[in-house]
Each structure stands twice: as structure tokens, then as C-alpha cells.
PDB file of N, CA and C in Angstrom:
ATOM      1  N   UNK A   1      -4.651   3.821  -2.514  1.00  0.00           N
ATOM      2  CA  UNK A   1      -4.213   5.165  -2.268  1.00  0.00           C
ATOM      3  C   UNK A   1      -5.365   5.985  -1.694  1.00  0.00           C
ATOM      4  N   UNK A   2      -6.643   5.790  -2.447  1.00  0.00           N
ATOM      5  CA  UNK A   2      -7.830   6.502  -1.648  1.00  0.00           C
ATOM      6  C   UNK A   2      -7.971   5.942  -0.250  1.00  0.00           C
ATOM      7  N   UNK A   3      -7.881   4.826   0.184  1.00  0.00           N
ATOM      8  CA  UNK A   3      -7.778   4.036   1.291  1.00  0.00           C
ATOM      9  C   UNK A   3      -6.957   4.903   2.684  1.00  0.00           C
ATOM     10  N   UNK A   4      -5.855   4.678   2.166  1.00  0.00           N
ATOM     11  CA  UNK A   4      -4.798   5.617   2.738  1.00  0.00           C
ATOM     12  C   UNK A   4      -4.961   7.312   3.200  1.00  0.00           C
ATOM     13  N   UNK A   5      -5.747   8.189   1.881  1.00  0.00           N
ATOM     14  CA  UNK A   5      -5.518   9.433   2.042  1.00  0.00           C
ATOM     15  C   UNK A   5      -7.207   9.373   3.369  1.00  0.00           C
ATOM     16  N   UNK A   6      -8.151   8.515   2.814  1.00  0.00           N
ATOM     17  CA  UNK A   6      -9.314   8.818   3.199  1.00  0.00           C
ATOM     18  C   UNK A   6      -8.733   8.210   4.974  1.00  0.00           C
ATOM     19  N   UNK A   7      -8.428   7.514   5.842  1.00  0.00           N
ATOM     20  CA  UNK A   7      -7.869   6.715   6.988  1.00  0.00           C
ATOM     21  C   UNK A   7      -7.033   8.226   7.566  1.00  0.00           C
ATOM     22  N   UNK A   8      -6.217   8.877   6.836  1.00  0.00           N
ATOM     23  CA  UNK A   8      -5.983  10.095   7.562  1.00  0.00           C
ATOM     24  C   UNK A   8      -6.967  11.318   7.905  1.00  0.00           C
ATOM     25  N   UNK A   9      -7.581  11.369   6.622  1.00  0.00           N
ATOM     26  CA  UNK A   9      -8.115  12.792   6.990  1.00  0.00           C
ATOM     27  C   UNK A   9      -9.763  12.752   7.837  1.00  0.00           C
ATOM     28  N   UNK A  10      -9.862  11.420   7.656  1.00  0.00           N
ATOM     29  CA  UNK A  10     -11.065  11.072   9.000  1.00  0.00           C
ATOM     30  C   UNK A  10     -12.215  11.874   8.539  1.00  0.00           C
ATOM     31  N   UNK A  11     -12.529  11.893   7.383  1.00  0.00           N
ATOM     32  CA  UNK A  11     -13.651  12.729   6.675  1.00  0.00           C
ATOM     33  C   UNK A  11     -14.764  12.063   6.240  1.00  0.00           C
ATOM     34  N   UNK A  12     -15.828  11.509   7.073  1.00  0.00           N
ATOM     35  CA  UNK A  12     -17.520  11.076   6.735  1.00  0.00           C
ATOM     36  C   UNK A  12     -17.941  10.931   5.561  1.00  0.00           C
ATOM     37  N   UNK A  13     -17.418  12.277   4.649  1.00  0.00           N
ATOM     38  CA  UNK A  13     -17.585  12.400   3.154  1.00  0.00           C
ATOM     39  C   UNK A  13     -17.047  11.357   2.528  1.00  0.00           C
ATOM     40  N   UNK A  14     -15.734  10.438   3.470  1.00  0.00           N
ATOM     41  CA  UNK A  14     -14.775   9.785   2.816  1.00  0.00           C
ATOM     42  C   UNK A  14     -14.692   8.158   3.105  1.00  0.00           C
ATOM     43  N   UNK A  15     -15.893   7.696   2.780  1.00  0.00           N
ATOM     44  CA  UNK A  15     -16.130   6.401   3.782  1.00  0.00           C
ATOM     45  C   UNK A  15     -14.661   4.956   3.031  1.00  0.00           C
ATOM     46  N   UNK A  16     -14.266   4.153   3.685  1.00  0.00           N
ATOM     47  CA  UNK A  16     -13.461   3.422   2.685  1.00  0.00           C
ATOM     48  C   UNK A  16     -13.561   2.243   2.325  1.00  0.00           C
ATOM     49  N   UNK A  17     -12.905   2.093   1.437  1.00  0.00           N
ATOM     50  CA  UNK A  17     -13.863   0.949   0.608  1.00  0.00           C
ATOM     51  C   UNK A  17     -13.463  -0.280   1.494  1.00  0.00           C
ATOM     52  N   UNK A  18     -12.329  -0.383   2.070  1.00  0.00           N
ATOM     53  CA  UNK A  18     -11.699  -1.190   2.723  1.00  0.00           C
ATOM     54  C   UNK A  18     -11.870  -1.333   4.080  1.00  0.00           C
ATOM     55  N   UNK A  19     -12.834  -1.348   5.156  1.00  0.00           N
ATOM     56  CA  UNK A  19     -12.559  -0.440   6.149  1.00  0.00           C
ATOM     57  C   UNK A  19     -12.100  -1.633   7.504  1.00  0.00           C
ATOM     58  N   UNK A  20     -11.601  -3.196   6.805  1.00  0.00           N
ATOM     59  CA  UNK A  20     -10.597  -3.971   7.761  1.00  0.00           C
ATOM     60  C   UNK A  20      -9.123  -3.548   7.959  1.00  0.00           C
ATOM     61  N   UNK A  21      -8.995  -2.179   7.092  1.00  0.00           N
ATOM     62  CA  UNK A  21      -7.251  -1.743   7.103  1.00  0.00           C
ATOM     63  C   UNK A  21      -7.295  -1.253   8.312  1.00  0.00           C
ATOM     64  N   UNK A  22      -5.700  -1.287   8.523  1.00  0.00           N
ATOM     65  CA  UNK A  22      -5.573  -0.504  10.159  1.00  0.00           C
ATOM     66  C   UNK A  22      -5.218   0.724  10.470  1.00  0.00           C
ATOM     67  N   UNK A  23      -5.554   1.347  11.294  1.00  0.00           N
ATOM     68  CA  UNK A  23      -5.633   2.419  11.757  1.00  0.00           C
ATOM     69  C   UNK A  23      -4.019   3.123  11.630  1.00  0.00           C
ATOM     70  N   UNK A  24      -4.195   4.231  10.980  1.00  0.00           N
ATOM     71  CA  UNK A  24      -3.071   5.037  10.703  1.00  0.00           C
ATOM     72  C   UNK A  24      -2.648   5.743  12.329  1.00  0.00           C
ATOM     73  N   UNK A  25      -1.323   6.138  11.921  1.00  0.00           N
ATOM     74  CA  UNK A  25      -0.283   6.161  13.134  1.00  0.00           C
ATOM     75  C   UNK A  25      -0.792   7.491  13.692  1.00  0.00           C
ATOM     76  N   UNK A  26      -1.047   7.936  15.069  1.00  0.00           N
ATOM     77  CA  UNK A  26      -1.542   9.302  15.164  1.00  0.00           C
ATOM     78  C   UNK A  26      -0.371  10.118  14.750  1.00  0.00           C
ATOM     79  N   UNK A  27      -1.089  11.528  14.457  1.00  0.00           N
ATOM     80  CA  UNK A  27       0.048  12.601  13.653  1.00  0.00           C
ATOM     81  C   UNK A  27      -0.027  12.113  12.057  1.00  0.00           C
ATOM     82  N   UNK A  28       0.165  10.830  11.410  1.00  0.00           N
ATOM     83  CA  UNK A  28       0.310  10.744  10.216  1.00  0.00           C
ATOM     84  C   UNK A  28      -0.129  11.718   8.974  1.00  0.00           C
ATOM     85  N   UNK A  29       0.899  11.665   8.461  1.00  0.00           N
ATOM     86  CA  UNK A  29       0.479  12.670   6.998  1.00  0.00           C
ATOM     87  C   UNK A  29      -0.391  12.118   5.976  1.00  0.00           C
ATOM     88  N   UNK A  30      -1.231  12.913   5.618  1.00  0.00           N
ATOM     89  CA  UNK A  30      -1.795  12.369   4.112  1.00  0.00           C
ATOM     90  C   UNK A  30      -1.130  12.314   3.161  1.00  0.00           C
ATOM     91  N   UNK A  31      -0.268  13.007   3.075  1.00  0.00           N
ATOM     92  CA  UNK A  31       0.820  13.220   1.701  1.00  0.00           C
ATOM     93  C   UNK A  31       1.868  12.076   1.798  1.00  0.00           C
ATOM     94  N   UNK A  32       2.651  11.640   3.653  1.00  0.00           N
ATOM     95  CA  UNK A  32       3.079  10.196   3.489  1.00  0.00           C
ATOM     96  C   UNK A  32       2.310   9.548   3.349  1.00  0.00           C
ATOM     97  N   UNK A  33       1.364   9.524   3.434  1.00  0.00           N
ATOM     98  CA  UNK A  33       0.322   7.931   3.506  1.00  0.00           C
ATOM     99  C   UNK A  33      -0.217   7.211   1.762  1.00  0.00           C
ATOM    100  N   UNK A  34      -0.483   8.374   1.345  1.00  0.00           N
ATOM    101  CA  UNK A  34      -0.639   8.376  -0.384  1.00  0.00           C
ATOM    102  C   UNK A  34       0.659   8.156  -1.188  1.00  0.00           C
ATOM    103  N   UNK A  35       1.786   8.791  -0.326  1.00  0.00           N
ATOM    104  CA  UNK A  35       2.898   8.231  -1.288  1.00  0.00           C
ATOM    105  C   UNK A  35       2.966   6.928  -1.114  1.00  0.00           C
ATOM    106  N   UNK A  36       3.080   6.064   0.028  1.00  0.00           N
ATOM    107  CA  UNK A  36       3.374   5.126   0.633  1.00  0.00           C
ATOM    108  C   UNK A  36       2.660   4.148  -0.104  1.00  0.00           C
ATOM    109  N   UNK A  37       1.396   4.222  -0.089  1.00  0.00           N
ATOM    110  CA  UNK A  37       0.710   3.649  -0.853  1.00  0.00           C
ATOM    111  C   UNK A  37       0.596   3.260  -1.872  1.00  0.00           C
ATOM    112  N   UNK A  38       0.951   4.731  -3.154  1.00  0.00           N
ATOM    113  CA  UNK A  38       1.320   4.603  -3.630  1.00  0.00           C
ATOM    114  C   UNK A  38       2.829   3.371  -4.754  1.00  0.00           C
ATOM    115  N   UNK A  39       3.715   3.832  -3.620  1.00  0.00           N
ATOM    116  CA  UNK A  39       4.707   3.004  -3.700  1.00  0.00           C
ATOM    117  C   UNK A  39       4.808   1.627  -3.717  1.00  0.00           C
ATOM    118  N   UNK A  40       3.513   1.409  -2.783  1.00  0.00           N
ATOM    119  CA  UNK A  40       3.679  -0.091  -2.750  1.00  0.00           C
ATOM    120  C   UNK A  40       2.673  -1.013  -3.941  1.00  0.00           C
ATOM    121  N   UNK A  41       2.280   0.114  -4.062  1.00  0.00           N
ATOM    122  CA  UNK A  41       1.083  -0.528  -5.235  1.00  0.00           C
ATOM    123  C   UNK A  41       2.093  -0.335  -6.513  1.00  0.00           C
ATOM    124  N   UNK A  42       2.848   0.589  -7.322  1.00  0.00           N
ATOM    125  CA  UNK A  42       3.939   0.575  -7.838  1.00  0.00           C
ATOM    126  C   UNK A  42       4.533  -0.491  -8.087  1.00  0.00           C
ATOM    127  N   UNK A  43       5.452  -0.722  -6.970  1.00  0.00           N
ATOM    128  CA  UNK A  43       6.066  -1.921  -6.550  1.00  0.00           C
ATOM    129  C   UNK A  43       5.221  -3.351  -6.783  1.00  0.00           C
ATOM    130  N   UNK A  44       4.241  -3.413  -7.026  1.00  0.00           N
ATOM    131  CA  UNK A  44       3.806  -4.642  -7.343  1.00  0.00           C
ATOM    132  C   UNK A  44       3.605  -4.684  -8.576  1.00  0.00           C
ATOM    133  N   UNK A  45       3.035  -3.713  -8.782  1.00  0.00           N
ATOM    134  CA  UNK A  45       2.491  -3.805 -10.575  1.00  0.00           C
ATOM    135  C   UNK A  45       3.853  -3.800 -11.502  1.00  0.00           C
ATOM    136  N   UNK A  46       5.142  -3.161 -11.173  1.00  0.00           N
ATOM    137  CA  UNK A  46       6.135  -2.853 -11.640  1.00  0.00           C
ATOM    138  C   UNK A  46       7.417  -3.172 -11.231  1.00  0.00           C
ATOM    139  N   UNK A  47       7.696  -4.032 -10.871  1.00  0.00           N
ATOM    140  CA  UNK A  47       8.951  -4.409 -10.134  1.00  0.00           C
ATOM    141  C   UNK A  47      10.358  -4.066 -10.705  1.00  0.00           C
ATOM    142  N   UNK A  48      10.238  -3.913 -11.769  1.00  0.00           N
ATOM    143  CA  UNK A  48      11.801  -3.672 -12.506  1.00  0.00           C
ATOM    144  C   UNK A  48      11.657  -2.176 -12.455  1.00  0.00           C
ATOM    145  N   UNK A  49      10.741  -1.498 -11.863  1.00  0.00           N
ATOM    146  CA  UNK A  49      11.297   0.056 -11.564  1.00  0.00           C
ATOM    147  C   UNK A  49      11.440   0.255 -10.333  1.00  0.00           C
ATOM    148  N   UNK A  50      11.455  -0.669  -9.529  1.00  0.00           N
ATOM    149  CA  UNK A  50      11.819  -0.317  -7.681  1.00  0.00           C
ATOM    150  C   UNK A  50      12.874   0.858  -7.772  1.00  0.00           C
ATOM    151  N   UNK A  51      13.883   0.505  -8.600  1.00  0.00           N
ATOM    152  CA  UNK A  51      14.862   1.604  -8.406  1.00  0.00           C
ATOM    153  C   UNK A  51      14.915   2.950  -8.769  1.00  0.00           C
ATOM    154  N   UNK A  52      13.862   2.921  -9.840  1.00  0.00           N
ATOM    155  CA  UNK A  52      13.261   4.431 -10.117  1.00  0.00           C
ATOM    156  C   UNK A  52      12.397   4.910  -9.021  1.00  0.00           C
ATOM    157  N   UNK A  53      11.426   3.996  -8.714  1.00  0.00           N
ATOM    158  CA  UNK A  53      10.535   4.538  -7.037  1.00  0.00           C
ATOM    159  C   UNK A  53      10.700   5.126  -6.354  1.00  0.00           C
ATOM    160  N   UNK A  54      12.188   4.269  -5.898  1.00  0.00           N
ATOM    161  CA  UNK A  54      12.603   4.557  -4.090  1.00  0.00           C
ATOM    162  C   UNK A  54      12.901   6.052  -3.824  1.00  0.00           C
ATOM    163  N   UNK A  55      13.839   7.032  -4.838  1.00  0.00           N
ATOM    164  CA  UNK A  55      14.433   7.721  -4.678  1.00  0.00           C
ATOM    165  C   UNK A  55      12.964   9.381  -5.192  1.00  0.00           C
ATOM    166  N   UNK A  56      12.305   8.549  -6.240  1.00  0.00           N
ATOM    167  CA  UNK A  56      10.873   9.375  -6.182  1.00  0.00           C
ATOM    168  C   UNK A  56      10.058   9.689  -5.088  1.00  0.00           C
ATOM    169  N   UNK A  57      10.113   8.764  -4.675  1.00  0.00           N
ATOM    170  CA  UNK A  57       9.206   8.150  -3.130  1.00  0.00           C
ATOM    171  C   UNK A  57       9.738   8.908  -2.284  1.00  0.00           C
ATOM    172  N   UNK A  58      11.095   9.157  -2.001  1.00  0.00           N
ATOM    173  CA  UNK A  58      12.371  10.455  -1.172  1.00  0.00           C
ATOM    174  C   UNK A  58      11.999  11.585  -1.371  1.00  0.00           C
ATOM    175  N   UNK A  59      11.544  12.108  -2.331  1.00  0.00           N
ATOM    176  CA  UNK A  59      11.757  13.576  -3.141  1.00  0.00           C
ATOM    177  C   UNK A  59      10.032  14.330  -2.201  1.00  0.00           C
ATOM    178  N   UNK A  60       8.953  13.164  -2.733  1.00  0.00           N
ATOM    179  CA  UNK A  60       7.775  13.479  -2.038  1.00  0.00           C
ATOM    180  C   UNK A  60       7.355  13.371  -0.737  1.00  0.00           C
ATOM    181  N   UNK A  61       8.334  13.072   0.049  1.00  0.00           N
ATOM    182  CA  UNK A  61       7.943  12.246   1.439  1.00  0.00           C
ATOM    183  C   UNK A  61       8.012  13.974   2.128  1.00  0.00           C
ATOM    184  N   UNK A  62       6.790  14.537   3.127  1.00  0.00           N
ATOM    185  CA  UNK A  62       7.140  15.565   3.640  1.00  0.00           C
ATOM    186  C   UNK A  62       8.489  15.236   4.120  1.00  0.00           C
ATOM    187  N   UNK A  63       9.683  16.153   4.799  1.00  0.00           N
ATOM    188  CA  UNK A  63      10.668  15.949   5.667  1.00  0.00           C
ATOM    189  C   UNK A  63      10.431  15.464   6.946  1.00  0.00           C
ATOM    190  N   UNK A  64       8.909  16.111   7.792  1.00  0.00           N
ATOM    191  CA  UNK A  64       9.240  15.137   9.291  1.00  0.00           C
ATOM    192  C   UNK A  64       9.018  13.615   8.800  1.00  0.00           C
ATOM    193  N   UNK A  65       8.413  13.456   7.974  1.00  0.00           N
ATOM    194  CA  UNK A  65       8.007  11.941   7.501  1.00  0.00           C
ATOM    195  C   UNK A  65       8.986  10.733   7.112  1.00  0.00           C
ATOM    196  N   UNK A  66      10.439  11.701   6.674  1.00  0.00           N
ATOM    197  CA  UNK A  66      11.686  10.825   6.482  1.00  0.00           C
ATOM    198  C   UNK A  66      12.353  10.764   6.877  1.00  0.00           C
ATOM    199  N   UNK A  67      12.141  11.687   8.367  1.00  0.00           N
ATOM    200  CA  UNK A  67      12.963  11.286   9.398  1.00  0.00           C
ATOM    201  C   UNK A  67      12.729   9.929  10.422  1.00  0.00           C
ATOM    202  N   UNK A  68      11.420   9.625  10.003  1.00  0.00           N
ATOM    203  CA  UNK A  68      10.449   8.521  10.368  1.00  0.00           C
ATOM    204  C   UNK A  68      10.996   6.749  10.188  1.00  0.00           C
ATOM    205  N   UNK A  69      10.997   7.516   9.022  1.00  0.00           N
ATOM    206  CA  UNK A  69      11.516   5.995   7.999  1.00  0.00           C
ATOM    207  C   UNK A  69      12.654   5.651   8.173  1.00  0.00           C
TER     208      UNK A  69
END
């Protein structure tokens, strides 16, 4: 999730720990990118709540961001 928020906001302060991940989509949100992330890290650790996620994951997604998806 730090991976994610730090890849958007392109901040020096914010070096990442990961830095073979790929390059976020231009325009991308920090707020989608952390949920997203979020979610998928979720989704692994927790699999029998996918169905609680998905619709969490909806609620936080800015709006241009779920028009995306």
C-alpha cells in the first residue's frame, strides 16, 4: 500500500521499497491506488471476505476512478 500511494505522488521524501513495480497509469489517484492495493493484499490474507471487500472497495474508490474499472 505504501508502494502504491508513494508511485503516485512521486515524492523524493518517498523512496520505495519496491522500486521493480510498474509505473502507475498517468492521472492515477492515490486514494485508487491505496485502495487497490489495499484490496488485493486483503484478498490474499483473507479470502472468505472477498465478498465483504468488493463492495467496501466501491464505497472508497473516488467516482472518476469507477468509472475506470
Amino acid at each position: 500500500m505504501y508502494d502504491a500511494y508513494a508511485g503516485v505522488v512521486k515524492n523524493s521524501a518517498l523512496p520505495p521499497y519496491l522500486p521493480q513495480l510498474p509505473q502507475p497509469a498517468p492521472g492515477a489517484s492515490a486514494a485508487s491506488a491505496v485502495t487497490s492495493a489495499a484490496h488485493a493484499t486483503l484478498s490474499s490474507l483473507f479470502p472468505s471476505q472477498e465478498a465483504f471487500l468488493i463492495p467496501n472497495e466501491q464505497i472508497l474508490m473516488p467516482n472518476e476512478q469507477k468509472k475506470v474499472m
